[in-house]
N, C-alpha and C. Protein backbone atom coordinates (compact mmCIF):
# COMPACT_ATOMS: atom_id res chain seq x y z
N UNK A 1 109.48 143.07 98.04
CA UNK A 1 110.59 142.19 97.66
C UNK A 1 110.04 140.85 97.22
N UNK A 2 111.06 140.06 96.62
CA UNK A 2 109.94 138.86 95.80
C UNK A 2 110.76 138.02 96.47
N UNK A 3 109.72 136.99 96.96
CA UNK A 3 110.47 135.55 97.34
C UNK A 3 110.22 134.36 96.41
N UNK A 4 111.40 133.39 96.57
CA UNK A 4 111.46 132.38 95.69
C UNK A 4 110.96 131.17 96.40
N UNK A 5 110.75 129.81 95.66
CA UNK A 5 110.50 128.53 96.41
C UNK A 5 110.92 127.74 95.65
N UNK A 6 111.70 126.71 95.73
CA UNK A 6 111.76 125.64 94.88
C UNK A 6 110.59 124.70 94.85
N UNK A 7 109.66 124.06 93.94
CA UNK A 7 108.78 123.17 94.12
C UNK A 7 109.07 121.73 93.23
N UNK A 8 109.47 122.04 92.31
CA UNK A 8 110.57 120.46 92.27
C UNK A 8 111.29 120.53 91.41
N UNK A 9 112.42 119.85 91.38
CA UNK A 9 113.49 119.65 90.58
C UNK A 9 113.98 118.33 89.80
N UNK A 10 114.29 118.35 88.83
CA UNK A 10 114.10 117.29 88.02
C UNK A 10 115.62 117.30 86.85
N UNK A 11 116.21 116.27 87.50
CA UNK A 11 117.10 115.75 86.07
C UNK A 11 117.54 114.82 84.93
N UNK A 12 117.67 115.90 83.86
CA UNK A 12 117.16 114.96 82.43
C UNK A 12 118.92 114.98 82.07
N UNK A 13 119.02 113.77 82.20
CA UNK A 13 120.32 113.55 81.70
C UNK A 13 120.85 113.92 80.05
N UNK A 14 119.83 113.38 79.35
CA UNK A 14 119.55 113.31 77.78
C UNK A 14 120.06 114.59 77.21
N UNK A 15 119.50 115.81 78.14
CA UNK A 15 119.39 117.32 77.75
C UNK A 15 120.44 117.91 78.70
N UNK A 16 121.17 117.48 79.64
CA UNK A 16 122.06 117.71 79.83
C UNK A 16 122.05 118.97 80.76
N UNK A 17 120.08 119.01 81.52
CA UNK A 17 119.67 119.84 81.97
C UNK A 17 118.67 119.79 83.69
N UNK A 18 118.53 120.28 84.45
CA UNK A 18 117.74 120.16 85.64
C UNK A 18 116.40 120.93 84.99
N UNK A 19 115.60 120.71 85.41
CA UNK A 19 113.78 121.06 85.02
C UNK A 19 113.26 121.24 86.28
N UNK A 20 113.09 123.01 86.51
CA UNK A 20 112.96 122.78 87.69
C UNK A 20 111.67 123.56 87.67
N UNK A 21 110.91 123.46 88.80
CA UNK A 21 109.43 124.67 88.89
C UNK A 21 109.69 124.90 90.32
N UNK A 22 109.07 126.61 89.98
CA UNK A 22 109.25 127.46 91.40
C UNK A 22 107.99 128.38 91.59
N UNK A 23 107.68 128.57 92.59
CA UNK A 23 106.87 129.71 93.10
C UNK A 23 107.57 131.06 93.13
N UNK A 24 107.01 131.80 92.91
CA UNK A 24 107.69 133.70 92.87
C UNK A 24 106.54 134.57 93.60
N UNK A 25 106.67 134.62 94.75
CA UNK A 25 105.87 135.58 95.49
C UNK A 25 106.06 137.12 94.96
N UNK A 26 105.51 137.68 94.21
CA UNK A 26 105.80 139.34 93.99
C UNK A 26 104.48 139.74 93.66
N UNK A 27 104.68 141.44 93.69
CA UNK A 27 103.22 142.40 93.25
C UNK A 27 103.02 142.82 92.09
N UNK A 28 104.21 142.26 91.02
CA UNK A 28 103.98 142.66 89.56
C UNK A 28 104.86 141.02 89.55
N UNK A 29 104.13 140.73 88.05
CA UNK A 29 104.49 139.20 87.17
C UNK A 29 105.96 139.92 86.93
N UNK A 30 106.95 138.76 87.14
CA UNK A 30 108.55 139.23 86.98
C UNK A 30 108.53 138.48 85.41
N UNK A 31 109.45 139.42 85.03
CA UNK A 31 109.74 138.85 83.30
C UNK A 31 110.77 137.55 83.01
N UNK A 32 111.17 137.96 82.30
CA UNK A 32 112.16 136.34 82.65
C UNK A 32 113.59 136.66 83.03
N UNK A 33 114.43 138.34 82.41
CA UNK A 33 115.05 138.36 82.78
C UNK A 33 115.00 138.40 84.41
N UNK A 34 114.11 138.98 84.78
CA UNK A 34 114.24 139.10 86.18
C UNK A 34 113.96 137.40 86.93
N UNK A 35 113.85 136.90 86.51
CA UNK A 35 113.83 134.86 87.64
C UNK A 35 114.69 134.86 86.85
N UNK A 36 115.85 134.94 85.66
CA UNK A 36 116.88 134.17 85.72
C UNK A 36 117.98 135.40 86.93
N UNK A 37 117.80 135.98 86.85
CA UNK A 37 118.40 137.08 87.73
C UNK A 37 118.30 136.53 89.31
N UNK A 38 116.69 136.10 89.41
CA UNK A 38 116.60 135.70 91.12
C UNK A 38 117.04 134.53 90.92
N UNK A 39 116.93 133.12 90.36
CA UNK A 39 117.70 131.53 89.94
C UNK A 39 118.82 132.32 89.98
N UNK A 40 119.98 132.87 89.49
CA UNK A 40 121.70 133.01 89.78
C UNK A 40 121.89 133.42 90.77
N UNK A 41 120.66 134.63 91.67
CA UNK A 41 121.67 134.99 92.80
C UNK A 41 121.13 133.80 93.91
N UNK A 42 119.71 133.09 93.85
CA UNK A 42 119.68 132.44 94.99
C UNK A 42 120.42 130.83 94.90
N UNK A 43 120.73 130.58 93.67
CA UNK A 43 121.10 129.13 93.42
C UNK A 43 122.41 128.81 92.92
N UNK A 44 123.03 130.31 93.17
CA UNK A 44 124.44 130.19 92.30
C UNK A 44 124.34 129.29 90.61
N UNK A 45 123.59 130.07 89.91
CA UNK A 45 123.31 129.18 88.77
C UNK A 45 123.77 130.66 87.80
N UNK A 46 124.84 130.22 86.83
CA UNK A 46 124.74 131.25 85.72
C UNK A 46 123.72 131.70 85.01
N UNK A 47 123.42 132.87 84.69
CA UNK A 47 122.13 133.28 84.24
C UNK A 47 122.06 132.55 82.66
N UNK A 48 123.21 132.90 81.73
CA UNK A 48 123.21 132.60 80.61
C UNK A 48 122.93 131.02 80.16
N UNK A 49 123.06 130.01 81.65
CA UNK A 49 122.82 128.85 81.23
C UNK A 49 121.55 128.28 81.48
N UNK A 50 120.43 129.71 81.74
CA UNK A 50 118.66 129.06 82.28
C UNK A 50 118.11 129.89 81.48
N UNK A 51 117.06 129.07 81.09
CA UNK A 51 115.65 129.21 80.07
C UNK A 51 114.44 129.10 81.15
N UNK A 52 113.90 129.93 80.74
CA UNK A 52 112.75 130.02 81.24
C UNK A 52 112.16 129.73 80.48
N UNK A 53 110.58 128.97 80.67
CA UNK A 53 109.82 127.96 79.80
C UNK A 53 108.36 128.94 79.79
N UNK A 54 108.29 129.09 81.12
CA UNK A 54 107.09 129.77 81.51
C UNK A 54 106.46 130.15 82.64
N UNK A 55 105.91 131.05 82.56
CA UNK A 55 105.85 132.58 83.93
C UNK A 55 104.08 132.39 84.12
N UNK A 56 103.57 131.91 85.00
CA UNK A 56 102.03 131.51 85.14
C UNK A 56 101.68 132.59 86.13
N UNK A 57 100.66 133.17 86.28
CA UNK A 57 99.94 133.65 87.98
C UNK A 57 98.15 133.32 87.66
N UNK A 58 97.46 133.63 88.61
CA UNK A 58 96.32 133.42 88.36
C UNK A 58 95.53 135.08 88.69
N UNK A 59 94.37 135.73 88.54
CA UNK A 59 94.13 136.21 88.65
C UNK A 59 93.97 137.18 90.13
N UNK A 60 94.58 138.07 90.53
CA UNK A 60 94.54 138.62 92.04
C UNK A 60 95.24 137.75 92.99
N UNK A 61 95.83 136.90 92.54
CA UNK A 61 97.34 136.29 93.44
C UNK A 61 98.61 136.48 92.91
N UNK A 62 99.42 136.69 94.29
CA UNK A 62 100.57 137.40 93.83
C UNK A 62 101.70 136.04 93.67
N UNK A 63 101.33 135.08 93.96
CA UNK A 63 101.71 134.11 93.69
C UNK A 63 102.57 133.91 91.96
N UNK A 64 102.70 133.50 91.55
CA UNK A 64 103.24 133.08 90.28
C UNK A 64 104.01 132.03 90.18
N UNK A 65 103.90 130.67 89.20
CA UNK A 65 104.52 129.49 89.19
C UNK A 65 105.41 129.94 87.70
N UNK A 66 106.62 128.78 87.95
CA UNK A 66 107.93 129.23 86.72
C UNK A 66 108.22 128.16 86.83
N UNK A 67 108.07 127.61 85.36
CA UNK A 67 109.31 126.54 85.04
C UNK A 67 110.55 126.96 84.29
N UNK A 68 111.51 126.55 84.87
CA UNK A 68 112.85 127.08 84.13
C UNK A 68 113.70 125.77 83.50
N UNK A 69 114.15 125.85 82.90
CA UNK A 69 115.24 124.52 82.62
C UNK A 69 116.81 125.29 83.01
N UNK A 70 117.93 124.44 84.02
CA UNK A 70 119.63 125.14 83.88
C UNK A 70 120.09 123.91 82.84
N UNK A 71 120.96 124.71 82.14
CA UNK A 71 121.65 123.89 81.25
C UNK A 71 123.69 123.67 82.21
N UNK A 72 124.15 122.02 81.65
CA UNK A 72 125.04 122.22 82.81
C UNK A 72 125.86 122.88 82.32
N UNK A 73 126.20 123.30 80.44
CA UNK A 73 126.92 124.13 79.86
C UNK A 73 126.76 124.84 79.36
N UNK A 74 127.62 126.16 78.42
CA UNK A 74 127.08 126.57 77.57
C UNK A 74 126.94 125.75 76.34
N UNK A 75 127.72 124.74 76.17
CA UNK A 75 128.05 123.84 75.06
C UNK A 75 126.64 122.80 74.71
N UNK A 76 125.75 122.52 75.48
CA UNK A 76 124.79 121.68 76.46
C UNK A 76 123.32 122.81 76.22
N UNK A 77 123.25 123.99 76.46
CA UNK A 77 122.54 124.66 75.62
C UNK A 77 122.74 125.11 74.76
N UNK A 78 123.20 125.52 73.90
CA UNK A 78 123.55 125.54 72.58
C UNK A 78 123.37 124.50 71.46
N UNK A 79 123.35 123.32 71.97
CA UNK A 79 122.95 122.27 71.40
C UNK A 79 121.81 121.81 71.50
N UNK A 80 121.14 122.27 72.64
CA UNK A 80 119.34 121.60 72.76
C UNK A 80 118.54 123.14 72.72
N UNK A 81 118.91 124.45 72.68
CA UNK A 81 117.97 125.46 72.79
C UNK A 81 117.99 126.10 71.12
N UNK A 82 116.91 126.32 70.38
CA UNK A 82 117.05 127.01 69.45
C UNK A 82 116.26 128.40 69.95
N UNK A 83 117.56 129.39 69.03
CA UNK A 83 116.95 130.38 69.06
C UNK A 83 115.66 131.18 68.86
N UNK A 84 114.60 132.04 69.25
CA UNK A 84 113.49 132.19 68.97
C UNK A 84 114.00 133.47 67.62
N UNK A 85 113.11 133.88 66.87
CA UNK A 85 113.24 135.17 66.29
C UNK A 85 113.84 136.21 66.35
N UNK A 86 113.41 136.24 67.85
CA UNK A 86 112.90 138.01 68.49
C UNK A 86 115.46 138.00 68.81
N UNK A 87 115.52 136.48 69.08
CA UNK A 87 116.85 136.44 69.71
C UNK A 87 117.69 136.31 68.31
N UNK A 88 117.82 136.36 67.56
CA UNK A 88 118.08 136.02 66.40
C UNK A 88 118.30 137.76 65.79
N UNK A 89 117.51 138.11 65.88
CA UNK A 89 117.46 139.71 65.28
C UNK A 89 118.19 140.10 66.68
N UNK A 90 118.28 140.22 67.85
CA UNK A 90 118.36 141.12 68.70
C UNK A 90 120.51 141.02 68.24
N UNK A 91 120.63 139.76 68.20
CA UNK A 91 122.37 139.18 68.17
C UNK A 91 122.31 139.75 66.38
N UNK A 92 121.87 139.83 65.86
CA UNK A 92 122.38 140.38 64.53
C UNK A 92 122.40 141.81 64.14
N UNK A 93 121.54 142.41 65.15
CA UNK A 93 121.72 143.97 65.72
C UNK A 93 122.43 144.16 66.38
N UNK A 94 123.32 143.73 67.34
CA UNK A 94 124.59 143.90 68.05
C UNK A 94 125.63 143.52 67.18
N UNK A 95 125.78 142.76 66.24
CA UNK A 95 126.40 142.60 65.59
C UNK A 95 126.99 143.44 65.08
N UNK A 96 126.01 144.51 64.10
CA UNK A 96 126.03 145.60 63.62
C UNK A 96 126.20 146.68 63.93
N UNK A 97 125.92 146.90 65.34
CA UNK A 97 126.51 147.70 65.87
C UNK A 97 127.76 147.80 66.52
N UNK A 98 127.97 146.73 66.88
CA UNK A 98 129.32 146.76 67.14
C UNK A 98 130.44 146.72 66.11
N UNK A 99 130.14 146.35 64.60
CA UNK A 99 130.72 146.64 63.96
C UNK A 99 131.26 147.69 63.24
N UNK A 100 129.75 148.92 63.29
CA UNK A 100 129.54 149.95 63.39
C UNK A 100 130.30 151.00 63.82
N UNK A 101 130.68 150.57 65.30
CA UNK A 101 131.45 151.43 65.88
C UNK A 101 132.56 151.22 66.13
N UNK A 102 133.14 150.18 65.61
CA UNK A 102 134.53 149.59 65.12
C UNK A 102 135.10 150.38 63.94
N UNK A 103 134.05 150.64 62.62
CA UNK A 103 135.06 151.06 61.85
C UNK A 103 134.82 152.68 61.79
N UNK A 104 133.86 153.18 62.64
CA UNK A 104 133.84 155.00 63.27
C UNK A 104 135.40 154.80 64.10
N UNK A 105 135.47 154.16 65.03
CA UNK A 105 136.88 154.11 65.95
C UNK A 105 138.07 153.88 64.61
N UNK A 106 137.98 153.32 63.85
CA UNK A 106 139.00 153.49 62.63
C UNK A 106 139.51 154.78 62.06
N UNK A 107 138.07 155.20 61.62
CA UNK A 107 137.98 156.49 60.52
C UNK A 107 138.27 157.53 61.31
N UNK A 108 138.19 157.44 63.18
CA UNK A 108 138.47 158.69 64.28
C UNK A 108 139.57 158.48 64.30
N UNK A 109 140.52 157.54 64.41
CA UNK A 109 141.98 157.34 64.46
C UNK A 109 142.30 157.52 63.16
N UNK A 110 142.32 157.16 62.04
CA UNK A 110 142.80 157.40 60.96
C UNK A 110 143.05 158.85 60.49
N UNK A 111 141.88 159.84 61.15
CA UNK A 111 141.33 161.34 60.68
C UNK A 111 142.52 161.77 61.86
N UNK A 112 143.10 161.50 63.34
CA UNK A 112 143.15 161.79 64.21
C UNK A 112 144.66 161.70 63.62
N UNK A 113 145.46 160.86 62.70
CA UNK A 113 146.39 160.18 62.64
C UNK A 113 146.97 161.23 61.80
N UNK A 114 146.12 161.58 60.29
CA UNK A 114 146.69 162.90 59.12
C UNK A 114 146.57 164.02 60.25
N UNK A 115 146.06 164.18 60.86
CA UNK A 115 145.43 165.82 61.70
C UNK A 115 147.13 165.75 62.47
N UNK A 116 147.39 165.06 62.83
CA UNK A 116 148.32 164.78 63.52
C UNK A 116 149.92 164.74 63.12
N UNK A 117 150.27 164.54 61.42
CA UNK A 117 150.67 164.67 60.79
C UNK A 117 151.29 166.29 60.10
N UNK A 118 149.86 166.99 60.08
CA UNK A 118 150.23 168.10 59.27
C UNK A 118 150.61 169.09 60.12
């Protein structure tokens, strides 16, 4: 099981954000979804409003240091976080798919609608 630590916390008014660094005791390096996952359930912090900056360990310690930034809004990140690439393609592929299967749910009701008819 992985334990957390707070090691300090820091607020930047400007950014409208806390800057915080933590220790992560675990036996595999956690990704980021997983510390914004452990930050919401141990800090009551929405996941969608923390960035993770960066995931450190050193060689053969299970130790690992994380800086995260919480934003106090979504309005508040959105305005100071730009998107990377990788997030940019991933939201324009959901896009598409969800649009995708919006107008299949059309063409199944529409087909479902004459079938229904005759």
């Amino acid at each position: 099981m992985t334990e957390i630590r707070l090691v300090s916390d820091a607020e930047n008014p400007i950014f409208g954000r806390k800057e915080m660094k933590f220790e992560i005791k675990s036996d595999i390096v956690p990704s980021h979804e997983e510390v914004k996952k452990l930050l919401s359930e141990k800090f009551s912090i929405k996941p969608e409003l923390v960035r993770t900056n960066k995931i450190q360990g050193k060689f053969g310690n299970k130790i690992f240091e994380v800086t995260a930034d919480v934003y106090s809004s979504k309005k508040e990140f959105d305005r100071v976080v730009r998107k990377t690439k990788q997030e940019k393609e991933k939201e324009k592929k959901e896009a598409e798919d969800k649009r995708k299967a919006e107008d299949e749910a059309k063409k199944a009701a529409a087909s479902g609608n004459s079938e229904a008819k005759k």
